[in-house]
Protein backbone atom coordinates (compact mmCIF):
# COMPACT_ATOMS: atom_id res chain seq x y z
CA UNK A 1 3.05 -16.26 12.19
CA UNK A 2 2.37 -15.40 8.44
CA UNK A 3 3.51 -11.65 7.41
CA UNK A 4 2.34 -9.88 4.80
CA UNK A 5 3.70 -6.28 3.89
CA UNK A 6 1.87 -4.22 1.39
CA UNK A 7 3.31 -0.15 -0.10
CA UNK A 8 1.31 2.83 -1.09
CA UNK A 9 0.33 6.67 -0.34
CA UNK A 10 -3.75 5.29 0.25
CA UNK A 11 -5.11 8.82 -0.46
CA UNK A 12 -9.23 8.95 -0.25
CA UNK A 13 -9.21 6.08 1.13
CA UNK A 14 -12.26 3.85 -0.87
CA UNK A 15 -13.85 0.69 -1.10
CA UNK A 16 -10.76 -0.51 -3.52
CA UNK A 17 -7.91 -0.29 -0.72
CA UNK A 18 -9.99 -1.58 1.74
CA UNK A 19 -10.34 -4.98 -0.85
CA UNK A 20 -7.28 -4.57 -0.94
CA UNK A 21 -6.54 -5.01 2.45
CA UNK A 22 -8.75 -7.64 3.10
CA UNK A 23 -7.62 -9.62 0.44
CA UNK A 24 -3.58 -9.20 1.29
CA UNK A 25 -4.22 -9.62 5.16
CA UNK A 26 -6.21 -13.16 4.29
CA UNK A 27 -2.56 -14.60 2.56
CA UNK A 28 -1.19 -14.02 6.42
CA UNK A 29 -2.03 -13.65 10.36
CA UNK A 30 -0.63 -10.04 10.16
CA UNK A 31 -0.50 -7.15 7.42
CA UNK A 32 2.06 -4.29 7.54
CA UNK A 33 1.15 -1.32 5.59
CA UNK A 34 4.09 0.69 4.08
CA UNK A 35 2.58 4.01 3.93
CA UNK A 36 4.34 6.62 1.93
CA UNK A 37 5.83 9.72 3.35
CA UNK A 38 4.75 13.48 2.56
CA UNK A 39 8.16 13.61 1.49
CA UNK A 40 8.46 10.07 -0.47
CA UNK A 41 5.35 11.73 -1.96
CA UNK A 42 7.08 14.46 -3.62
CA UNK A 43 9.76 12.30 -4.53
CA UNK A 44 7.22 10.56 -6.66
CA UNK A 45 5.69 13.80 -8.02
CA UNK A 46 2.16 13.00 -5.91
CA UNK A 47 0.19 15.53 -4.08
CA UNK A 48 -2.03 13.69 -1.14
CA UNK A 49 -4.84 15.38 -0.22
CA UNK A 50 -3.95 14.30 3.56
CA UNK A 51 -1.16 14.18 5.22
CA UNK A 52 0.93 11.12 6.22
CA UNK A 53 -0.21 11.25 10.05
CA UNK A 54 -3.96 11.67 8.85
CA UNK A 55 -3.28 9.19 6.05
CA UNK A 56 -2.14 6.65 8.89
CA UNK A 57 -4.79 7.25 11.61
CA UNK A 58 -7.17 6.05 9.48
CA UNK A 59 -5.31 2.75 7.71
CA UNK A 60 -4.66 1.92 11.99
CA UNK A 61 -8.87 2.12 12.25
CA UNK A 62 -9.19 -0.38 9.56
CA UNK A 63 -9.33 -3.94 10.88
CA UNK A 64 -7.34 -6.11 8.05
CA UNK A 65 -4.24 -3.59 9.20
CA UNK A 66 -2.15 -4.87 11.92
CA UNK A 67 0.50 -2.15 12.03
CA UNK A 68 1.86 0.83 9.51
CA UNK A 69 5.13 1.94 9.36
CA UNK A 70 6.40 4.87 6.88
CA UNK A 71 7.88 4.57 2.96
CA UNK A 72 10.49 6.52 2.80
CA UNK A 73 12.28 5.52 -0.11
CA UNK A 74 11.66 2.39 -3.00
CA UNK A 75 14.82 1.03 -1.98
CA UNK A 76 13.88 0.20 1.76
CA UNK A 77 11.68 -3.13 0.80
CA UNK A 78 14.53 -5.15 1.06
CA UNK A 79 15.26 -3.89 4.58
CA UNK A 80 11.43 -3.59 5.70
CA UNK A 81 11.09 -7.70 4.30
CA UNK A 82 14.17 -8.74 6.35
CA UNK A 83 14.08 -6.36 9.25
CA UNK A 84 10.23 -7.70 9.86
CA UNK A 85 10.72 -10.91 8.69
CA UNK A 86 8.04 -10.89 5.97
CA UNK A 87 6.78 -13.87 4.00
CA UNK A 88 4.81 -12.33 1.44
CA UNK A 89 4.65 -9.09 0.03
CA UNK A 90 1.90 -7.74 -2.16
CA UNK A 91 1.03 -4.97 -4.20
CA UNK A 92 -1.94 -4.50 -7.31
CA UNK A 93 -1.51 -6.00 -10.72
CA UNK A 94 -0.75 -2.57 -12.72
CA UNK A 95 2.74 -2.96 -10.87
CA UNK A 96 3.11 -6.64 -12.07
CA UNK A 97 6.69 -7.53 -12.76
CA UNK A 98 8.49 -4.32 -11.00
CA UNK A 99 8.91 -5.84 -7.90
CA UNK A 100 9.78 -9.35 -9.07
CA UNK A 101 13.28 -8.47 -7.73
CA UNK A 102 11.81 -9.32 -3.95
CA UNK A 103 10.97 -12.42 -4.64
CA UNK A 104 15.02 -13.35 -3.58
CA UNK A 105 13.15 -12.49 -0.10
CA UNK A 106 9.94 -13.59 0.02
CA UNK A 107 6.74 -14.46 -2.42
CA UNK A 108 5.58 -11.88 -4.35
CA UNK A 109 2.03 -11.62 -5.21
CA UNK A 110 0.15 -8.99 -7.53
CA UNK A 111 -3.63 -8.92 -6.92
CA UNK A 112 -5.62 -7.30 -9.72
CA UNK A 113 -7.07 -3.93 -8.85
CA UNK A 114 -11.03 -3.28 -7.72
CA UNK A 115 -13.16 -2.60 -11.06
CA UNK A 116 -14.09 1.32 -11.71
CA UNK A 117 -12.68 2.94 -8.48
CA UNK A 118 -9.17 4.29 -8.19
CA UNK A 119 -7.79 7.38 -6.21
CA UNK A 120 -7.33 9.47 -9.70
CA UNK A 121 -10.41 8.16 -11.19
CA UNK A 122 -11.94 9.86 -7.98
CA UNK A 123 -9.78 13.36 -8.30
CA UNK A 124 -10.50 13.36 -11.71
CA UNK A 125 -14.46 13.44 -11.06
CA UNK A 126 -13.99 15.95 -8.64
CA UNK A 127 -12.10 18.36 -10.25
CA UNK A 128 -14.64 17.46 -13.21
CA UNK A 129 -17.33 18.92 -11.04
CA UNK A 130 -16.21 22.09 -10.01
């Protein structure tokens, strides 16, 4: 079997991650989703409009997603490639070249993003509108 292991907080969940999703689970037979933590969140400096247990109720609906396991930190990739014995790990193009370090692991692919639809391009127009 063919694993494929994919990061992110997947707020307002849109068309883009589900692309996404389809496009990372095709390179495999099964796609884990890292999904980070309220508190991995802060780390970062994000605010998610849902929280992590909403967050990952809907990414177990979705059909490309064969399990989802919590980000806690940016240095458990390592662990979470070894520990599940991934093959490929994937993540979108604006993060080209900062996780080239994984590729001592497994292949590293960076798929380019969806045209005109991001999380923050979808905040933005809502705060716009108020």
């Amino acid at each position: 079997m063919r694993k494929v292991i994919t990061y992110g907080t997947f707020d307002l969940l849109h068309y883009g991650h589900i692309l996404l999703f389809q496009r990372a689970r095709a390179l495999g037979d099964h796609l884990t989703v890292a999904l980070s933590t309220d508190e991995f969140n802060t780390i970062k400096g994000k605010a998610a409009y849902f929280p992590y247990h909403k967050r990952k109720m809907m990414l177990e609906a979705i059909k490309y997603v064969d399990a989802v396991i919590p980000e806690h930190c940016w240095e458990q990739k390592a662990s979470d490639i070894s520990n599940l014995h991934i093959h490929t790990f994937v993540m979108g193009d604006d993060w080209k070249g900062k996780f080239d370090d994984l590729k001592a692991y497994c292949e590293v692919i960076y798929l380019a993003r969806t045209p005109d639809i991001s999380t923050t391009s979808i905040k933005d127009s809502l705060q716009n509108s108020i």
